[in-house]
Protein backbone atom coordinates (compact mmCIF):
# COMPACT_ATOMS: atom_id res chain seq x y z
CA UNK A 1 18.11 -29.22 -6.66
CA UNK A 2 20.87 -28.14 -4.69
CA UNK A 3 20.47 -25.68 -1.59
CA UNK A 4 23.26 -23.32 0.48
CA UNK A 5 23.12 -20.14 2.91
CA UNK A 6 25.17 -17.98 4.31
CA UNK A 7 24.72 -15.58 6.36
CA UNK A 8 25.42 -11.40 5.72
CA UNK A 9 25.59 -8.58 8.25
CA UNK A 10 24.11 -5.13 7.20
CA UNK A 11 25.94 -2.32 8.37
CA UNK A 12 23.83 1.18 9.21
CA UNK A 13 25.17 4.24 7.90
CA UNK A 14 24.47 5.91 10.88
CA UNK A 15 23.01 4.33 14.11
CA UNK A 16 18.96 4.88 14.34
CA UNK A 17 17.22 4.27 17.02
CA UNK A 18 13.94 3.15 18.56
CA UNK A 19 12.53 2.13 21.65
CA UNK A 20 14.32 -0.77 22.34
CA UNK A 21 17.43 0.41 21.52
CA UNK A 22 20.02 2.09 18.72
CA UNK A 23 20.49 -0.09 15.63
CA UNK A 24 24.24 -0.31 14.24
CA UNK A 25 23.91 -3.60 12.48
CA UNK A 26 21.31 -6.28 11.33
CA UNK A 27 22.43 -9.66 10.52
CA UNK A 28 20.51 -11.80 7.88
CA UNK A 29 21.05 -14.64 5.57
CA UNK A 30 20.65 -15.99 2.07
CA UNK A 31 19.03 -18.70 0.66
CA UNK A 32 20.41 -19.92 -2.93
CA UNK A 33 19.01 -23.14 -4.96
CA UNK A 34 20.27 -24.24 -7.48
CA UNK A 35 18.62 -26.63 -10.74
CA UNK A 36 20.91 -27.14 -13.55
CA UNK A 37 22.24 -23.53 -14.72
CA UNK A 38 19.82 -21.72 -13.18
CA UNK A 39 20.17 -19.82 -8.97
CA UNK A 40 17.44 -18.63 -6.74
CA UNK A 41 17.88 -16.36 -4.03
CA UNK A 42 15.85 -15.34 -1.21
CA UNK A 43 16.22 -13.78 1.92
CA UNK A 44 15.97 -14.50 5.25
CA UNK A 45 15.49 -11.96 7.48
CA UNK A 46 15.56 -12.76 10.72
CA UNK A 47 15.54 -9.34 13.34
CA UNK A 48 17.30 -10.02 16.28
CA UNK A 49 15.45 -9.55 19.72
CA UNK A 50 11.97 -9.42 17.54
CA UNK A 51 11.76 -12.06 15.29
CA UNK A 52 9.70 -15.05 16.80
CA UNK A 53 12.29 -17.35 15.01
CA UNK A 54 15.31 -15.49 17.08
CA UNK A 55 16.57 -18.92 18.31
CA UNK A 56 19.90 -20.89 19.27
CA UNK A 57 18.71 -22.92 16.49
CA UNK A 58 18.57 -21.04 13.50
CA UNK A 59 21.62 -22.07 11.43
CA UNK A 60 20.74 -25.77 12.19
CA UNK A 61 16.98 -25.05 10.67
CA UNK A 62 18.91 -23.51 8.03
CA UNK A 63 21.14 -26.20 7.64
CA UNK A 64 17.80 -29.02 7.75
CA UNK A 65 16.35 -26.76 5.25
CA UNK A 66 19.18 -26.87 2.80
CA UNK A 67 19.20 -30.70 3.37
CA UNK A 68 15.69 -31.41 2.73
CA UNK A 69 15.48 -28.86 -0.21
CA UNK A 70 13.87 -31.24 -2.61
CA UNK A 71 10.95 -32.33 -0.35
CA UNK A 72 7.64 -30.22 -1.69
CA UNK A 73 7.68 -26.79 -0.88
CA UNK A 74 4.42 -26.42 1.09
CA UNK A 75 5.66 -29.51 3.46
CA UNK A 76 8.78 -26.96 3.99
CA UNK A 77 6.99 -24.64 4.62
CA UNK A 78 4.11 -26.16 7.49
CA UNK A 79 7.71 -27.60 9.16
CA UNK A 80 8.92 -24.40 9.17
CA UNK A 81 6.04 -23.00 10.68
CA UNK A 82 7.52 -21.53 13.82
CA UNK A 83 10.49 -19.83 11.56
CA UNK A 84 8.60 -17.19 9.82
CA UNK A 85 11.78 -15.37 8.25
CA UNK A 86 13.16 -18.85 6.72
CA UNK A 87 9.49 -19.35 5.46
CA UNK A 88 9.97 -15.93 3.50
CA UNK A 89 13.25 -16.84 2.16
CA UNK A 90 12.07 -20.03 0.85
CA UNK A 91 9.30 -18.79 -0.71
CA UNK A 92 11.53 -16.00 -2.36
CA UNK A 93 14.26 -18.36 -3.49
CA UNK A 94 11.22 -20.57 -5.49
CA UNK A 95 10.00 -17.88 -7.26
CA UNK A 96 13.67 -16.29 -8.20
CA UNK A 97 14.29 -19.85 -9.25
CA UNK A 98 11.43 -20.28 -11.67
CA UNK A 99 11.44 -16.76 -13.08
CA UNK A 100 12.95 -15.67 -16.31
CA UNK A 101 15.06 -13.01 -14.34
CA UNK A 102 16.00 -14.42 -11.14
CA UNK A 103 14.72 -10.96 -9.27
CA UNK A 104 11.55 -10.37 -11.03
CA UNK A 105 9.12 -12.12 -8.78
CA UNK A 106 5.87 -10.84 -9.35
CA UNK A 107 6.31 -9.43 -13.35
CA UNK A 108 4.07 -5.81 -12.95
CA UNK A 109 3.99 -2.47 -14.24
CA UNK A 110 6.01 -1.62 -11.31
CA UNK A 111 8.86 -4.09 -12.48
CA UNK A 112 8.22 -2.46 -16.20
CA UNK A 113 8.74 0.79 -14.21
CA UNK A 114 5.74 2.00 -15.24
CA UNK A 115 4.02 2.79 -12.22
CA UNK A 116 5.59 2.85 -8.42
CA UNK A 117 4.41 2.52 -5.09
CA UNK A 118 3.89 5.24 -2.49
CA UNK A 119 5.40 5.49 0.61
CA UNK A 120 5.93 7.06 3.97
CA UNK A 121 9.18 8.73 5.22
CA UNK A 122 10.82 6.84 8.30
CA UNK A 123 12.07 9.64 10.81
CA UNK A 124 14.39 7.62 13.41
CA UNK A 125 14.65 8.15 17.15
CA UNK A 126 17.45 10.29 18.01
CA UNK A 127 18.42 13.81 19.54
CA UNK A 128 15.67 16.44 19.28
CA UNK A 129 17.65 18.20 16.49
CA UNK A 130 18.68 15.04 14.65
CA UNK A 131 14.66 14.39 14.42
CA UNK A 132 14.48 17.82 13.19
CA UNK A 133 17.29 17.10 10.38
CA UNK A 134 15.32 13.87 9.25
CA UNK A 135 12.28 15.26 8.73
CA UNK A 136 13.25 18.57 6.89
CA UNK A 137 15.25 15.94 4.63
CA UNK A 138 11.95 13.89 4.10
CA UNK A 139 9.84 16.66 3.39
CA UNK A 140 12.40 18.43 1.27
CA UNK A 141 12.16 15.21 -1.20
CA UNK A 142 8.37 14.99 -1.67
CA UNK A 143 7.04 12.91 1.08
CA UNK A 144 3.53 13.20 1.97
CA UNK A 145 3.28 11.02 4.52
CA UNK A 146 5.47 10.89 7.32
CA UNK A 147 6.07 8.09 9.94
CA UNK A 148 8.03 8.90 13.61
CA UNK A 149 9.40 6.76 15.91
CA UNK A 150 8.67 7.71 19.38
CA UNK A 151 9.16 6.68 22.92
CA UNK A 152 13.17 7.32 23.61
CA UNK A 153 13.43 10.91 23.92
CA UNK A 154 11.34 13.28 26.10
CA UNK A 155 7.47 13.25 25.25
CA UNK A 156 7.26 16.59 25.28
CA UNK A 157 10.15 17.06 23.13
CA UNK A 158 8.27 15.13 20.15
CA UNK A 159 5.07 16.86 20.48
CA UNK A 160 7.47 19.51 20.01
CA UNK A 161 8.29 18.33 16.75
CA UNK A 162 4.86 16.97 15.38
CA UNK A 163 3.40 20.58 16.28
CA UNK A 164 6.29 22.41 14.07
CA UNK A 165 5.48 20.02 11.33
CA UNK A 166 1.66 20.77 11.78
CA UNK A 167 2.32 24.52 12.02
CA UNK A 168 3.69 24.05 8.86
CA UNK A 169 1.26 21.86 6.47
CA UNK A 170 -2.13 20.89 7.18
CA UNK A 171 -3.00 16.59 7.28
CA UNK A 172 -4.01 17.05 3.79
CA UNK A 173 -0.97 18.10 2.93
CA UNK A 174 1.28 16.08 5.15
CA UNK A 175 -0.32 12.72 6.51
CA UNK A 176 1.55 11.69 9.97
CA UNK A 177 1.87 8.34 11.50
CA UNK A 178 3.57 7.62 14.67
CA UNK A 179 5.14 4.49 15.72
CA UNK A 180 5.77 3.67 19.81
CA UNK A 181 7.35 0.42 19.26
CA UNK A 182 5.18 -0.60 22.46
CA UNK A 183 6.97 1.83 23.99
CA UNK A 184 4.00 3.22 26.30
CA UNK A 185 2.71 2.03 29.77
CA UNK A 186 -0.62 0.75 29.47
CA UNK A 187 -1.61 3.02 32.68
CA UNK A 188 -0.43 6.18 30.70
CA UNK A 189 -0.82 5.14 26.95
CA UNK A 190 -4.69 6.83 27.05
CA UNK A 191 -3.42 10.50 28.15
CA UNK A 192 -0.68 10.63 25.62
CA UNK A 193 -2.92 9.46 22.45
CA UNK A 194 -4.73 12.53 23.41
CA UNK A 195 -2.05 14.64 24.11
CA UNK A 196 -1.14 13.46 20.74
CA UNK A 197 -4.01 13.33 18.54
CA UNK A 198 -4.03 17.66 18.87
CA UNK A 199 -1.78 17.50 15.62
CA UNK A 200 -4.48 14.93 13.84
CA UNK A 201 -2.06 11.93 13.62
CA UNK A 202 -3.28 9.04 11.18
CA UNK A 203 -2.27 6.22 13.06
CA UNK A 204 -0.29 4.81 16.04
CA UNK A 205 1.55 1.75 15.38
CA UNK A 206 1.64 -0.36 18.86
CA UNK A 207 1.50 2.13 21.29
CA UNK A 208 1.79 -0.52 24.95
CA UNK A 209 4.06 -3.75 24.31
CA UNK A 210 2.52 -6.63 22.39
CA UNK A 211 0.94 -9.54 24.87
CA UNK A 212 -1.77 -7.89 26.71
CA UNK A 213 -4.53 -7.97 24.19
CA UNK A 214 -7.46 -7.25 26.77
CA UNK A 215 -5.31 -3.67 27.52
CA UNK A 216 -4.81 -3.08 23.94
CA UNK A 217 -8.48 -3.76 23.30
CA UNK A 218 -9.43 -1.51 25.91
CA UNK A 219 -6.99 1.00 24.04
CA UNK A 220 -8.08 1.01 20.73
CA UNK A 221 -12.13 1.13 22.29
CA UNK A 222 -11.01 4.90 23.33
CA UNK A 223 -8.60 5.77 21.61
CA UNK A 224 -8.79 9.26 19.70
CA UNK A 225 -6.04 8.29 17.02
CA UNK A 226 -6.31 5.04 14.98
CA UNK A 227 -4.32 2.08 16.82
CA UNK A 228 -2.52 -0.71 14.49
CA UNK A 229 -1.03 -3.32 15.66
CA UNK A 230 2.56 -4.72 14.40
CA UNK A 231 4.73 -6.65 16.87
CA UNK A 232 1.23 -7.67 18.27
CA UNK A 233 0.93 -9.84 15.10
CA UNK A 234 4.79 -11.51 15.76
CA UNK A 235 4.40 -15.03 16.37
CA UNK A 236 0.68 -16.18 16.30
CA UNK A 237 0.76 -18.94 14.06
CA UNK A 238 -2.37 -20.74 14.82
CA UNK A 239 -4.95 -19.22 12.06
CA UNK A 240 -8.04 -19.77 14.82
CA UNK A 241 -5.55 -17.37 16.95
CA UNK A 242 -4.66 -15.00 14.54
CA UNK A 243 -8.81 -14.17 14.34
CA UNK A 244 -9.01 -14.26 18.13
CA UNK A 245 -6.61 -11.75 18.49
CA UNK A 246 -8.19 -9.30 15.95
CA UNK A 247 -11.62 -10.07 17.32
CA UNK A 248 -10.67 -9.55 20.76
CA UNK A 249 -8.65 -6.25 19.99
CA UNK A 250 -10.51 -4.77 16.84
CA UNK A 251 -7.60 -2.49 15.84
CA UNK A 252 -8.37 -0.02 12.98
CA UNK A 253 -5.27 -1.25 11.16
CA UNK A 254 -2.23 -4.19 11.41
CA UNK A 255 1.01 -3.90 9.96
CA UNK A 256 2.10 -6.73 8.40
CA UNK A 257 6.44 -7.42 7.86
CA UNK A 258 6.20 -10.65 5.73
CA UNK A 259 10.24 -11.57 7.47
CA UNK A 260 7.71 -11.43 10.60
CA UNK A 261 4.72 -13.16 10.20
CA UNK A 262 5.88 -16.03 7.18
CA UNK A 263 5.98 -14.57 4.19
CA UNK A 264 3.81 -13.70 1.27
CA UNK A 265 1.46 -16.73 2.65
CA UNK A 266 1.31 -15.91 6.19
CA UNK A 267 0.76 -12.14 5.10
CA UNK A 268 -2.19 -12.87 2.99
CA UNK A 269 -3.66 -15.07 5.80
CA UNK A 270 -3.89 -12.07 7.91
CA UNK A 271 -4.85 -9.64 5.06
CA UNK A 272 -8.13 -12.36 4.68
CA UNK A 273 -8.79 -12.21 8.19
CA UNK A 274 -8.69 -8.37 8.69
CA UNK A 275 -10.70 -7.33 5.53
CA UNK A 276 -13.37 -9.69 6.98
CA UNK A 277 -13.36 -7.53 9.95
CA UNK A 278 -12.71 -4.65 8.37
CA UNK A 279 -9.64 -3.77 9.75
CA UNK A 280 -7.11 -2.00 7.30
CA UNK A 281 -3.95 -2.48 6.48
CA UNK A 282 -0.76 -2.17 5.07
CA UNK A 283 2.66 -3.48 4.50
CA UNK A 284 6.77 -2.74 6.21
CA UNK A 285 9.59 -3.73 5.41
CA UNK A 286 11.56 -4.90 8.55
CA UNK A 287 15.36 -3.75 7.44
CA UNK A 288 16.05 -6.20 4.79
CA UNK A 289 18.72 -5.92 2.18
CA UNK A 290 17.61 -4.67 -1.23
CA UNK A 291 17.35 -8.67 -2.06
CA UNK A 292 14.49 -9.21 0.40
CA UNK A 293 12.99 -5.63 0.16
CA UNK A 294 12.50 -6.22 -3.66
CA UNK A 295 10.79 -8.94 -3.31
CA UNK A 296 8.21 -7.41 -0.47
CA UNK A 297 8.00 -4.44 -3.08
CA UNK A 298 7.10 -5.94 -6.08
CA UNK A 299 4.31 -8.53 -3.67
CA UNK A 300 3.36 -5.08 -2.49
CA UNK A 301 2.34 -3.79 -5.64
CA UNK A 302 0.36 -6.70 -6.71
CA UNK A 303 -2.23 -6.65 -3.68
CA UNK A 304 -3.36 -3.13 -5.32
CA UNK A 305 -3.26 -1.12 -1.36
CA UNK A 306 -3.00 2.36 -2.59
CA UNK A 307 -2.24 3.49 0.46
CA UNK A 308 1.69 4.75 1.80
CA UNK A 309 3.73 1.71 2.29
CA UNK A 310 6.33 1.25 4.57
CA UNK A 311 9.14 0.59 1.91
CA UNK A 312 11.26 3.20 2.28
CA UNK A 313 14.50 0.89 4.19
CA UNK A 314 17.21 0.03 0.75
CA UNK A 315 19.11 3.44 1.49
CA UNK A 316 19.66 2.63 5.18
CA UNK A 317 22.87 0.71 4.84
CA UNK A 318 26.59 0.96 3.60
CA UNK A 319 27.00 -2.22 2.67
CA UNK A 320 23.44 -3.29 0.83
CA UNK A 321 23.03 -4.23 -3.12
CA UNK A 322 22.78 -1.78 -5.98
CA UNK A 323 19.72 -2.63 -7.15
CA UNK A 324 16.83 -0.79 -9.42
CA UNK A 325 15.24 0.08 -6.50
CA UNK A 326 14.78 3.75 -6.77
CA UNK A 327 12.63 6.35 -3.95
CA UNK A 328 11.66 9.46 -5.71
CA UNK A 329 9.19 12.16 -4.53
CA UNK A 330 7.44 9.69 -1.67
CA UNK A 331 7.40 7.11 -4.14
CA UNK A 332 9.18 3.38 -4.53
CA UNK A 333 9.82 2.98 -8.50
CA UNK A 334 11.66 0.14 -9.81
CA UNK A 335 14.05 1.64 -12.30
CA UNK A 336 15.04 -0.98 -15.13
CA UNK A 337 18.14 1.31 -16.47
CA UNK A 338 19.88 0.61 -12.86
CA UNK A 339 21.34 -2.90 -12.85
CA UNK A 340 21.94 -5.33 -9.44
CA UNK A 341 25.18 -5.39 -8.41
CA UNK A 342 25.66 -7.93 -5.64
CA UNK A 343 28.45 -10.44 -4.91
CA UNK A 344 27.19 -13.54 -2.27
CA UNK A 345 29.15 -15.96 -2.98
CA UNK A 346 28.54 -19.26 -1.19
């Protein structure tokens, strides 16, 4: 087995924003292997300034990687341990490998396009009017559940806009989740989930900044809206850790970004560890390419969460892969008449 990267820089068709700052471009890389006739790819997705595996040393863990390829994959994988997105990519590049169609991971109904996967509409940070343009689009489509970012513009302004969406449809018509990005201070975060729990908000994903578990704790003890935790998750690798953290906190969800927290393994080792506490959850996509969002999507589908997902990223880009990857009515559907078009060579 032979094994090569490169590396691919996604290009936004217009500029979103969040808390820490307006996204133009993501950079990410491919994984191929190669047996005989047959190519795997996977992808890498490493997010710049959140990743834990944002390093001066990425390329040359790459580069080890593709040099070591034929060592056993779950040795790979413990060395790569503090590298969560290369984790991912290997584990996607296996599976592409061994599969009769090198992008049907996990064969489903959903990959039969038979059935398809809800999900929530992703309203970016931006002016108070291009927040109003997003989520007229969303709801125009068929999306039942919605998901702002907030924490850049004036708080008042986006109560503003959850109250015109709630003067509009009731939660049992339009579900709403809200997404800080950590983007509250701890000594304020209380007063604003109750300011914004008046428009009956499902959850808030990581309202304070991840690292202060004994504030977030103390958070999701009082909070009126549901707290779930996402960045809070990026980079515990220790498994005795990852239950400290949920025991110590006891959110009512986490989010879990497989490019984040090491894959379809290191997903599933904090889905274990939450049902045991009870503590939802549900998956996101953290701005891969159609390669690496298919292969979250169809993983997705598999665990059975009926819940929205947070799949809703492939249309974000100019430059991504046609793919069968199809959203329709608030729904992810994997549409065999489409075919992938992609051109990596390497």
């Amino acid at each position: 087995m032979k094994a090569t990267y490169q590396k691919y820089t996604l290009i936004f068709k217009q500029a979103s924003g969040t808390s820490r700052g307006v996204l133009k471009t993501k950079e990410t890389y491919f994984l191929k292997l190669y047996e005989d006739t047959k190519i795997g790819i996977g992808e890498c997705g490493l997010f710049k300034g959140l990743s834990a595996d944002d390093k001066p040393d990425y390329e040359e863990k790459l580069k080890w990687l593709c040099n070591n390829i034929n060592h056993n994959i779950e040795e790979l994988l413990l060395k790569l341990k503090e590298y969560p997105s290369i984790q991912f990519g290997l584990e996607q590049a296996y599976l592409s490998l061994k599969s009769l169609n090198s992008f049907e991971l996990f064969p489903s109904k959903f990959t039969q396009t038979k059935d398809s996967i809800c999900i929530n509409g992703l309203i970016w940070m931006g002016s108070e009017a291009f927040m109003k343009q997003q989520i007229k689009e969303k709801l125009e489509v068929g999306f039942s559940t919605i998901k702002m970012k907030i924490g850049a513009i004036d708080f008042n302004s986006e109560l503003s806009l959850l109250k015109s969406i709630r003067d509009e449809f009731n939660p049992k018509e339009i579900t709403l989740r809200v997404d800080a990005n950590g983007a509250f201070k701890p000594n304020e975060a209380l007063e604003k989930l109750k300011k914004l729990s008046e428009f009956q908000i499902h959850s808030i994903e990581q309202p304070i900044q991840q690292g202060q578990p004994y504030e977030m704790a103390n958070l999701c003890s009082k909070s009126p809206i549901p707290i779930a935790l996402d960045e809070e998750l990026i980079g515990v690798f220790d498994v005795t850790r990852k239950q400290e953290l949920l025991q110590i906190i006891q959110p009512k969800y986490i989010i879990l970004k497989p490019s984040l927290v090491g894959g379809f393994r290191g997903s599933e080792k904090w889905i274990n560890l939450a049902e045991k506490s009870n503590i939802g959850w549900w998956i996101t996509s953290a701005l891969e390419s159609n390669i690496g969002l298919n292969a979250i999507a169809q993983w997705t589908y598999n665990l059975g969460n009926k819940i929205p997902q947070g799949l809703g990223t492939g249309s974000l880009f100019t430059n991504n892969f046609e793919s069968p990857l199809e959203v329709k009515k608030g729904h992810l559907f994997y549409n065999n008449s489409l075919k992938w078009k992609y051109n990596l060579e390497v």
